[in-house]
C-alpha atoms as a PDB file:
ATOM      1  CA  UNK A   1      -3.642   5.141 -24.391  1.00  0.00           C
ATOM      2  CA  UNK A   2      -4.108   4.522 -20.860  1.00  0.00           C
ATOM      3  CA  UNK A   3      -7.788   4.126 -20.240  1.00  0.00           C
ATOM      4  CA  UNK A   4      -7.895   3.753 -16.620  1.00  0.00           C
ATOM      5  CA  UNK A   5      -5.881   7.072 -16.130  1.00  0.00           C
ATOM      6  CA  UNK A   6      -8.123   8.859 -18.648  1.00  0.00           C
ATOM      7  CA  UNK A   7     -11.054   7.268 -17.144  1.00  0.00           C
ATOM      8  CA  UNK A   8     -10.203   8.515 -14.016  1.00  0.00           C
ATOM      9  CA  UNK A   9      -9.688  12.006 -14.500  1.00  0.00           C
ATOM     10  CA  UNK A  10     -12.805  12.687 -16.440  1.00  0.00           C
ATOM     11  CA  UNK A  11     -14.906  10.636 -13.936  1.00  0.00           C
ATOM     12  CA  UNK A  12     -13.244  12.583 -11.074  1.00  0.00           C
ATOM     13  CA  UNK A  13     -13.617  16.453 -12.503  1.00  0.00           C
ATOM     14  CA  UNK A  14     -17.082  15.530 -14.035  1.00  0.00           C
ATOM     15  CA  UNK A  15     -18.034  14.068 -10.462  1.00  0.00           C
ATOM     16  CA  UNK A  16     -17.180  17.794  -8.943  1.00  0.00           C
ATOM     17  CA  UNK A  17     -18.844  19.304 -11.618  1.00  0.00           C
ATOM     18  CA  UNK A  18     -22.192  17.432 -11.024  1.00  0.00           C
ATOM     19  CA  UNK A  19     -22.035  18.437  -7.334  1.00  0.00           C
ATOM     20  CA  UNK A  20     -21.604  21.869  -8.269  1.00  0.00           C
ATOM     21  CA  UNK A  21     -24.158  21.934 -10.201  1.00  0.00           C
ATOM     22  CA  UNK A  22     -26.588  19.989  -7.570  1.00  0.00           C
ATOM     23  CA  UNK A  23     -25.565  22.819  -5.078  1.00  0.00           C
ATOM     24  CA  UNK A  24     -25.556  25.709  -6.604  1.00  0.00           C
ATOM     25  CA  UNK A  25     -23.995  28.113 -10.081  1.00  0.00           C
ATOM     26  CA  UNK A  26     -21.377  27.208 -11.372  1.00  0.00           C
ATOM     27  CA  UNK A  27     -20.314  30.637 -11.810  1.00  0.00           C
ATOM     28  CA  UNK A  28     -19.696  30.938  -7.726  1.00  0.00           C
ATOM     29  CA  UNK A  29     -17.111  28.400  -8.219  1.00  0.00           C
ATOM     30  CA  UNK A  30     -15.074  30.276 -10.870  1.00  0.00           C
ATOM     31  CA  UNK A  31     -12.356  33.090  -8.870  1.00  0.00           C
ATOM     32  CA  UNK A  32      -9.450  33.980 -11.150  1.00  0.00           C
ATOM     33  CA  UNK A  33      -6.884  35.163  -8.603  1.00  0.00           C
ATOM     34  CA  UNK A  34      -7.303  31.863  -6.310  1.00  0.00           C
ATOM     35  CA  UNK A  35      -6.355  30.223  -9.677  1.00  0.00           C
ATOM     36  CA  UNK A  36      -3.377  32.083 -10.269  1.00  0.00           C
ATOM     37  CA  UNK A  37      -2.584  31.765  -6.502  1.00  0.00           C
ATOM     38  CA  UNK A  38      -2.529  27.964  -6.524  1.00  0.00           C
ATOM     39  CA  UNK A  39      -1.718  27.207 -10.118  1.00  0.00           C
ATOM     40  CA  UNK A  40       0.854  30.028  -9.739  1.00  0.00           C
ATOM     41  CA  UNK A  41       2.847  29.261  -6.613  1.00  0.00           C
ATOM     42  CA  UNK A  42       2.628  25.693  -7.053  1.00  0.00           C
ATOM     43  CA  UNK A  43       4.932  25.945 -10.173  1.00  0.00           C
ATOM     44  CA  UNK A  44       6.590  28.515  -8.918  1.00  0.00           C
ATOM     45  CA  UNK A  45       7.128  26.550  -6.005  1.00  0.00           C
ATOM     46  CA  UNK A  46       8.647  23.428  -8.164  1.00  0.00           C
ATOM     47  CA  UNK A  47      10.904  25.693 -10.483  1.00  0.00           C
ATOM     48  CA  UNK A  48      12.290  26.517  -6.943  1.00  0.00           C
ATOM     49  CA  UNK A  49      13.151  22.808  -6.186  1.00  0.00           C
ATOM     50  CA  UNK A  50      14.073  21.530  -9.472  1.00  0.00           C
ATOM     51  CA  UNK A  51      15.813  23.483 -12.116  1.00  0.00           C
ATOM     52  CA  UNK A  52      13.860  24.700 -15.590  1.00  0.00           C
ATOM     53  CA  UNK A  53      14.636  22.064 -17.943  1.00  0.00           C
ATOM     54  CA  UNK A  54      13.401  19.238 -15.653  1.00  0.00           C
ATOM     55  CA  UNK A  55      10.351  21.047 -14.549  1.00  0.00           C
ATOM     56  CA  UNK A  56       9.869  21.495 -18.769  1.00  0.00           C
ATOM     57  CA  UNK A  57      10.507  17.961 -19.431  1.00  0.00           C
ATOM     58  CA  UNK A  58       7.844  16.916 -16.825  1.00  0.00           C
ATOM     59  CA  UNK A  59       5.228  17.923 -19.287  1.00  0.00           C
ATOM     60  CA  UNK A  60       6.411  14.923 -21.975  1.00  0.00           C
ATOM     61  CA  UNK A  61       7.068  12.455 -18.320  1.00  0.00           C
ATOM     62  CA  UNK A  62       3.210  12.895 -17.895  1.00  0.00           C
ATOM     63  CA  UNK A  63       1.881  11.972 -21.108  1.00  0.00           C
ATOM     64  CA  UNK A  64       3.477   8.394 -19.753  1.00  0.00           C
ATOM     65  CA  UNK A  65       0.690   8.506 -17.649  1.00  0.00           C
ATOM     66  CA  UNK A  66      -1.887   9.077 -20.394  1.00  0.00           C
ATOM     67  CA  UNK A  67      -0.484   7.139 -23.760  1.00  0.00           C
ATOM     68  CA  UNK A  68       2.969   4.682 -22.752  1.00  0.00           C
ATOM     69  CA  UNK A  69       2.022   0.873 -22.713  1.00  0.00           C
ATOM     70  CA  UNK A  70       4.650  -1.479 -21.489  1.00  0.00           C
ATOM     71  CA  UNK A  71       5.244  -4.164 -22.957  1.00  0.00           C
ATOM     72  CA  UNK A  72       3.529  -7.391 -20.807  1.00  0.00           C
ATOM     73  CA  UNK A  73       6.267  -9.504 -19.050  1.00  0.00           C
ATOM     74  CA  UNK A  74       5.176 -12.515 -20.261  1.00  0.00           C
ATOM     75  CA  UNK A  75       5.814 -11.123 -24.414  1.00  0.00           C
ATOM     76  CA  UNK A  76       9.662 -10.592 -22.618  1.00  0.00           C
ATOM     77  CA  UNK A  77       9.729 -14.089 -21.056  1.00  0.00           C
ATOM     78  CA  UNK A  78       8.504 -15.985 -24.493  1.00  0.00           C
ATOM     79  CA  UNK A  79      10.808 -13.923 -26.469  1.00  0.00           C
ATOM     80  CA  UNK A  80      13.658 -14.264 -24.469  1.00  0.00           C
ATOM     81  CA  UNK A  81      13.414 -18.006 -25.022  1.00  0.00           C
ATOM     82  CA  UNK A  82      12.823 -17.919 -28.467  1.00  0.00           C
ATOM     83  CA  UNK A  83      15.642 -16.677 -28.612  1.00  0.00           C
ATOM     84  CA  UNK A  84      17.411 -19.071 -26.442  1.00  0.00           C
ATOM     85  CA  UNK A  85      16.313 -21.582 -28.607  1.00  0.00           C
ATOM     86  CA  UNK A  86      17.895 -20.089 -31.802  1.00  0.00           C
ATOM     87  CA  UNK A  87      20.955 -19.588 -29.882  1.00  0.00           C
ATOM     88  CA  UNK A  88      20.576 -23.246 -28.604  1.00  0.00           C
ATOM     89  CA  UNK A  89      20.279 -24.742 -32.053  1.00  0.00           C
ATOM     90  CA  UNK A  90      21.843 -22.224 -34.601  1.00  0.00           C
ATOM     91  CA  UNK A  91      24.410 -20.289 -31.812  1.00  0.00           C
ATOM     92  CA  UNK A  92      24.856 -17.062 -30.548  1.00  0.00           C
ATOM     93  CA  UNK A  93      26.126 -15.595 -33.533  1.00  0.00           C
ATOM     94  CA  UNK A  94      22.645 -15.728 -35.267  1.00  0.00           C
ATOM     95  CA  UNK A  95      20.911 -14.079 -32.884  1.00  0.00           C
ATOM     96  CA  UNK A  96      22.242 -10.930 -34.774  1.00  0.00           C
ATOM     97  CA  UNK A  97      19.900 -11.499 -37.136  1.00  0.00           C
ATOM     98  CA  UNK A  98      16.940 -12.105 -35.035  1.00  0.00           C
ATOM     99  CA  UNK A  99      13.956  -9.005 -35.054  1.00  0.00           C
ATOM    100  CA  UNK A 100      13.949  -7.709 -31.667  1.00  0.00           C
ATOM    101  CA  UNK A 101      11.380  -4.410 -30.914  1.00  0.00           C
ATOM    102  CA  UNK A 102      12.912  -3.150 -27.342  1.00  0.00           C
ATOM    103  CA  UNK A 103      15.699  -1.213 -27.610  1.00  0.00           C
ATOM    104  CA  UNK A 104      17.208  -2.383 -24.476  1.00  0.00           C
ATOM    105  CA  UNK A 105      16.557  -6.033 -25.490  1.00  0.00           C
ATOM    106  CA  UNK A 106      18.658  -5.485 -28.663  1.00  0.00           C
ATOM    107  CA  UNK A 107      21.779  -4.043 -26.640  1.00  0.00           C
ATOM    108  CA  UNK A 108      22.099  -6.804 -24.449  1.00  0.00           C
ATOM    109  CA  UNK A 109      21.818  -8.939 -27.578  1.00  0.00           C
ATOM    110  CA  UNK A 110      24.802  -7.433 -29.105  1.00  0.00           C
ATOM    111  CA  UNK A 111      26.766  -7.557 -26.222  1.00  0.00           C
ATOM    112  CA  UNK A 112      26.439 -11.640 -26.395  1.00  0.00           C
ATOM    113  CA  UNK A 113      27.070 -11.374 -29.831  1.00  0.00           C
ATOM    114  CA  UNK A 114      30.309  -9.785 -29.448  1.00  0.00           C
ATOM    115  CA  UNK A 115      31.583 -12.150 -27.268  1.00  0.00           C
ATOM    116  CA  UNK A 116      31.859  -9.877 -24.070  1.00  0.00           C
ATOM    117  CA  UNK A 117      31.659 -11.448 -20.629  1.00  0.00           C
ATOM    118  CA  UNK A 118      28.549 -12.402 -18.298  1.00  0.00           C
ATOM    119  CA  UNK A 119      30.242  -9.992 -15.679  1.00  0.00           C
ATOM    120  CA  UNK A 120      30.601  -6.982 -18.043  1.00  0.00           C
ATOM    121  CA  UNK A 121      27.160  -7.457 -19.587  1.00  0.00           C
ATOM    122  CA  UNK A 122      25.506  -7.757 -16.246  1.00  0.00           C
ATOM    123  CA  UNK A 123      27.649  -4.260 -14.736  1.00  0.00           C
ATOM    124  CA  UNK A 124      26.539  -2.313 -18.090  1.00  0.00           C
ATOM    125  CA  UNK A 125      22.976  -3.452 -17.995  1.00  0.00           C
ATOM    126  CA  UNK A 126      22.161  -3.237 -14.442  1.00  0.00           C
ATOM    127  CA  UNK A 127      24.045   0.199 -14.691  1.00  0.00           C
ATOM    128  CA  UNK A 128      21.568   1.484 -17.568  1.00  0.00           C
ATOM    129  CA  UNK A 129      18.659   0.203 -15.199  1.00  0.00           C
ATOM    130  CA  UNK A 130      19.573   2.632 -12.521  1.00  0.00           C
ATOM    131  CA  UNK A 131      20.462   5.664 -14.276  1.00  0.00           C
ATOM    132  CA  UNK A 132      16.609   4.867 -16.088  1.00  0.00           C
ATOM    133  CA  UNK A 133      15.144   4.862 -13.008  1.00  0.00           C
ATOM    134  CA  UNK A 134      16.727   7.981 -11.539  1.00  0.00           C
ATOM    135  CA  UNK A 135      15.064   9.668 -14.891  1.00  0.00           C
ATOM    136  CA  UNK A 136      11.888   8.167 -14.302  1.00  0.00           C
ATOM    137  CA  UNK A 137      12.679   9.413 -10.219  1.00  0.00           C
ATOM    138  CA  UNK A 138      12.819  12.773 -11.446  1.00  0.00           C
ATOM    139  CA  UNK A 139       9.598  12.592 -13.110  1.00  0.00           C
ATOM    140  CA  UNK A 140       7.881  11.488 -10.287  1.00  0.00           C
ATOM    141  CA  UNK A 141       9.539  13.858  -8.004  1.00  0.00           C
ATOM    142  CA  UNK A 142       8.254  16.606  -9.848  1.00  0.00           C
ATOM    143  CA  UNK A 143       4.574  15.638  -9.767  1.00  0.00           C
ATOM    144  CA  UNK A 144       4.867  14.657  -6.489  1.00  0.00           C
ATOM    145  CA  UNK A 145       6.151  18.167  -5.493  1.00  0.00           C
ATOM    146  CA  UNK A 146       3.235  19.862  -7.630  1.00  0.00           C
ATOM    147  CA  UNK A 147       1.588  17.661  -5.500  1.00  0.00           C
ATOM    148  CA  UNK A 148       2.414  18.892  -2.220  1.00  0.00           C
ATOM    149  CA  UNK A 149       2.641  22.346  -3.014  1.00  0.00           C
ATOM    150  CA  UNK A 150      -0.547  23.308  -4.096  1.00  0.00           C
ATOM    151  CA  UNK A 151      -2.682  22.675  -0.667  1.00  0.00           C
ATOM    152  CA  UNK A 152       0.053  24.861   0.909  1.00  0.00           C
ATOM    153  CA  UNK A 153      -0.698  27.493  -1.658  1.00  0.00           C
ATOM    154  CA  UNK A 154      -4.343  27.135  -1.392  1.00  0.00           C
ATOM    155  CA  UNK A 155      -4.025  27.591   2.217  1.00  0.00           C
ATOM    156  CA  UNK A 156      -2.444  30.887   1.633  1.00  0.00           C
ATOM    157  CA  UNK A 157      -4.726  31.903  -0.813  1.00  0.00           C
ATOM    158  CA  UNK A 158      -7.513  31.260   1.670  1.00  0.00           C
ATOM    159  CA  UNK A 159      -5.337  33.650   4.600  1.00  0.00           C
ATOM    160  CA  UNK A 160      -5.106  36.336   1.782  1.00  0.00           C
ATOM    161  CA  UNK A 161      -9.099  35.844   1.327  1.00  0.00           C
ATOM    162  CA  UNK A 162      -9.569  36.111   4.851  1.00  0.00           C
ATOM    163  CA  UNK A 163      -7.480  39.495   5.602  1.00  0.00           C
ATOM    164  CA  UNK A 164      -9.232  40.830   2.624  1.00  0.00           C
ATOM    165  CA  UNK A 165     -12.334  39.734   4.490  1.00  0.00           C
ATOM    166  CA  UNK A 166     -11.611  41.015   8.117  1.00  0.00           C
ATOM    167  CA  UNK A 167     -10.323  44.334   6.406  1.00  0.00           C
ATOM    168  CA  UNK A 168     -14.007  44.988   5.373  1.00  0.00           C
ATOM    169  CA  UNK A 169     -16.035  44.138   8.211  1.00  0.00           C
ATOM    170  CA  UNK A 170     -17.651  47.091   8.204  1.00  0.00           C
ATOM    171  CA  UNK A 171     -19.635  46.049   5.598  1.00  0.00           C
ATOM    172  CA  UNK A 172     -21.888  42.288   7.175  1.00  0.00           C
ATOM    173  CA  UNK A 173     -23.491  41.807   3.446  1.00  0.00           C
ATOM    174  CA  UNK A 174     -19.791  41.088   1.979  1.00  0.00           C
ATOM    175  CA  UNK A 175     -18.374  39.017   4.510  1.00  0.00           C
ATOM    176  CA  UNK A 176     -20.610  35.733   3.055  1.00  0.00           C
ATOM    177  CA  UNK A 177     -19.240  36.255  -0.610  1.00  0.00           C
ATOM    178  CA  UNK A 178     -15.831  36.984   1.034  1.00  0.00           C
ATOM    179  CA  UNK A 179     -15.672  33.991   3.105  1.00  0.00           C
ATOM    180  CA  UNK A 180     -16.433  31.796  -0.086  1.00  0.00           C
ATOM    181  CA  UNK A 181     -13.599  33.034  -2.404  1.00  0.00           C
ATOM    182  CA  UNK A 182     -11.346  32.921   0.508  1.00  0.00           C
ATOM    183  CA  UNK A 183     -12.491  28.654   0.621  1.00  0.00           C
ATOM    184  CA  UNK A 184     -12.169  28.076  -3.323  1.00  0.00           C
ATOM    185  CA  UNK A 185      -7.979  28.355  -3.180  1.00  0.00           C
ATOM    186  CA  UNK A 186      -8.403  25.667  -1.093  1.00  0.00           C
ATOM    187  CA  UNK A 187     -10.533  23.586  -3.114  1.00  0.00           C
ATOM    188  CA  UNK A 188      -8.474  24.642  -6.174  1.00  0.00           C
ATOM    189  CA  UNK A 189      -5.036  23.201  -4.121  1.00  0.00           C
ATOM    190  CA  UNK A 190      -6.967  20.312  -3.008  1.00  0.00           C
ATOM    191  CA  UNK A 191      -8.109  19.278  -6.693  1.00  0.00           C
ATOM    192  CA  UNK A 192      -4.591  19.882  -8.021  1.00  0.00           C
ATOM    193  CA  UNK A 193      -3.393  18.081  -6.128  1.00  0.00           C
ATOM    194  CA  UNK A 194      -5.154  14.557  -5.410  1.00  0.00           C
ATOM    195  CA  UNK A 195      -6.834  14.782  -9.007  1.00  0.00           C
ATOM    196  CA  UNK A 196      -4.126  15.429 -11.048  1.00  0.00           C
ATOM    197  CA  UNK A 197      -0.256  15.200  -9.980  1.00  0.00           C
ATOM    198  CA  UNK A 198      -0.463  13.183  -7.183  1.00  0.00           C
ATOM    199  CA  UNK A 199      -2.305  10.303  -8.890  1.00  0.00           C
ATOM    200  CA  UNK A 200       0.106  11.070 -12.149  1.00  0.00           C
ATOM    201  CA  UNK A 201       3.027  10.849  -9.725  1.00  0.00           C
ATOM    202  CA  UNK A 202       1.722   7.411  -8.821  1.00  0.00           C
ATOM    203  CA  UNK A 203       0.942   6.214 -11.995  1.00  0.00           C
ATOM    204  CA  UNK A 204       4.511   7.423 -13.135  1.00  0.00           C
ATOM    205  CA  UNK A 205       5.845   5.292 -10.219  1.00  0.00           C
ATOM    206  CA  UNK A 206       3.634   2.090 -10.997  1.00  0.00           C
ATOM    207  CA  UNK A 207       5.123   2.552 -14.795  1.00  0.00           C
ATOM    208  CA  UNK A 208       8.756   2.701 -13.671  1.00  0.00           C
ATOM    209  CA  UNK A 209       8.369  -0.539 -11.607  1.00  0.00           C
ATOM    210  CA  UNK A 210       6.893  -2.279 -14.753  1.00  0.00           C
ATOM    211  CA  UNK A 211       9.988  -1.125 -16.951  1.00  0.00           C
ATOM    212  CA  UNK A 212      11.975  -2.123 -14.030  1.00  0.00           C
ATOM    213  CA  UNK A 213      10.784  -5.581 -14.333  1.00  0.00           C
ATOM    214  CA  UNK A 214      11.320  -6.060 -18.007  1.00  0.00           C
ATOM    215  CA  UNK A 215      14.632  -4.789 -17.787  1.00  0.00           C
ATOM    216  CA  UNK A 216      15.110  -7.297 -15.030  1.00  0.00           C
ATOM    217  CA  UNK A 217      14.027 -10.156 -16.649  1.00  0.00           C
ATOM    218  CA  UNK A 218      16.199  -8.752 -20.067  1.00  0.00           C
ATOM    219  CA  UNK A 219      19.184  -9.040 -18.190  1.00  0.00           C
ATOM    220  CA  UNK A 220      18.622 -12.377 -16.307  1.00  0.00           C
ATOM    221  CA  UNK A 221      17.364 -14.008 -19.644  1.00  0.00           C
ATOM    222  CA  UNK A 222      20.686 -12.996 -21.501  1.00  0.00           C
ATOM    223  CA  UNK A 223      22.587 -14.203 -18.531  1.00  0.00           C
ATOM    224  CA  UNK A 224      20.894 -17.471 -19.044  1.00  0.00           C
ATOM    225  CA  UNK A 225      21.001 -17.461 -22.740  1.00  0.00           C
ATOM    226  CA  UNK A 226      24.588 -16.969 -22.488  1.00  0.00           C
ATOM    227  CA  UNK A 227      25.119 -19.587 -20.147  1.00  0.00           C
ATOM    228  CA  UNK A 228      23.574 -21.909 -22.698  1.00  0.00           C
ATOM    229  CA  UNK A 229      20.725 -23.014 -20.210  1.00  0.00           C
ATOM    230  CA  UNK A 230      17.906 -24.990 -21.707  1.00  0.00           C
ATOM    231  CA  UNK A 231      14.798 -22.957 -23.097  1.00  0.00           C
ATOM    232  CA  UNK A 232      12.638 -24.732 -20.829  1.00  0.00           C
ATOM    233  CA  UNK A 233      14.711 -24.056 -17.805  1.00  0.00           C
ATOM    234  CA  UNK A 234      15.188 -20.183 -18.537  1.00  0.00           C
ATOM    235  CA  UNK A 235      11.481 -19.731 -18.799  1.00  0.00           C
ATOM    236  CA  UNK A 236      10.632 -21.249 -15.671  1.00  0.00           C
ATOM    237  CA  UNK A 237      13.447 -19.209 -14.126  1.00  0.00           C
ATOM    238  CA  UNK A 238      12.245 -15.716 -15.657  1.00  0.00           C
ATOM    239  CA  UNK A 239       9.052 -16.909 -14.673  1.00  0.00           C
ATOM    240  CA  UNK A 240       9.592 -16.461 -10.498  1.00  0.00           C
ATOM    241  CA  UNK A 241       9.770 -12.789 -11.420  1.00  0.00           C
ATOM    242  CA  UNK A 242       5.808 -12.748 -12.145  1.00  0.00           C
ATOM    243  CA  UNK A 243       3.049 -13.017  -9.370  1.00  0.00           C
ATOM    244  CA  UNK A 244       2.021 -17.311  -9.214  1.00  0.00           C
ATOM    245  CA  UNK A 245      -0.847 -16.218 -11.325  1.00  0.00           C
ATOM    246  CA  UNK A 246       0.690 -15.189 -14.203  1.00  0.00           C
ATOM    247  CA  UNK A 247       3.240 -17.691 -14.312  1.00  0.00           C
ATOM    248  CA  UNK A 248       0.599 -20.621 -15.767  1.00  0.00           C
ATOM    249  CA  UNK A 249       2.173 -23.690 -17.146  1.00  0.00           C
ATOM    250  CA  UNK A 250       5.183 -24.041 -19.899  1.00  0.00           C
ATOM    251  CA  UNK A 251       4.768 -25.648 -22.864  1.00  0.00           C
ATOM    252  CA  UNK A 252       6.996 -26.362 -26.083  1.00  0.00           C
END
């Protein structure tokens, strides 16, 4: 699990909940229809611009945000020459045989292992990178859209409020009241959406350039370990893919 996700999102909403409570009932904050005006057009909003089973399938993208851990570059970079060094000593053929965890790790394996070229391993791999990334697009496109809908449709919610209003000024003691359900759609929209799916959006994003890199440094490695390069001198390549601070020093 994510902690600094979860930690945000309870420390944000209990934040609110605490200034509520400073100011005033709780109770004066709770308005069913500017709920089901925001919540409500928002998503009816993104069914609009994406069709039904991506707008579904958002719903498992976002528990990315909450549980999936990628795996540290560094783990890639130390396995990857492991592995080199089995090939190194033993060949490529026994790499077969070697325990690999990532999926994607394991395919580009195989391809060595059958033989197939550095040109054809690097078009199919770079290939699967992009078509993962459009996926992981389309989950942040979503969020993003929830994102940008739901001011707009607390806006409205606060015209609607507001009509309601000026339709009964012949009554002064209501227009107060009036005037404050008409401003909770757009605290409503505004919670939506910099509390929840625009940060998830963002913290879908940050997790699709993390897989990125791994994938990256997957399908220089095999490159390299295909090539035959020293173990030493595929680490320290792989190893210009992570920030100077990371990279440390190599030893064997």
């Amino acid at each position: 699990m994510d902690i600094g996700t979860v930690a945000g999102l309870v420390t944000g909403i209990a934040l609110i909940l605490t200034a509520i409570l400073l100011g005033g009932s709780l109770g004066s904050f709770v308005d069913v229809p500017s709920v089901l005006i925001v919540i409500g057009g928002a998503l009816a909003a993104t069914f609009i611009r994406f069709t039904l089973p991506d707008v579904l399938g958002s719903i498992s993208v976002a528990m990315k945000a909450f549980f999936a851990k990628t795996q540290p570059p560094e783990d890639i970079i130390q396995e990857l020459v492991t592995l080199s060094n089995v090939a190194r000593k033993e060949g490529l053929l026994k790499l077969e045989k070697q325990p690999v965890n990532d999926p994607f790790l394991k395919k580009a394996i195989m391809y060595c292992v059958d033989g197939h070229e550095a040109d054809f391993i690097q078009e199919v791999l770079e290939k699967e990178i992009d078509l993962t990334l459009q996926r992981h697009g389309l989950g942040q496109g979503i969020f993003a859209a929830i994102g940008d809908a739901a001011p707009a449709f607390g806006m409205i919610g606060t015209l609607v409020g507001l009509v309601n209003m000026l339709g009964n000024m012949s009554d002064p003691a209501s227009i107060g009241p009036a005037m404050a359900v008409a401003l909770l759609t757009t605290l409503y929209g505004a919670i939506m959406a910099n509390l929840v799916a625009l940060p998830i959006s963002d913290k879908l994003k940050r997790r699709s350039m993390d897989e990125e890199l791994n994938m990256k440094l997957v399908v220089e490695g095999v490159l390299g370990l295909q090539k035959g390069l020293n173990p030493r001198v595929l680490e320290e390549l792989l190893k210009t893919f992570l920030p100077p601070k990371k990279r440390g020093t190599s030893e064997e």
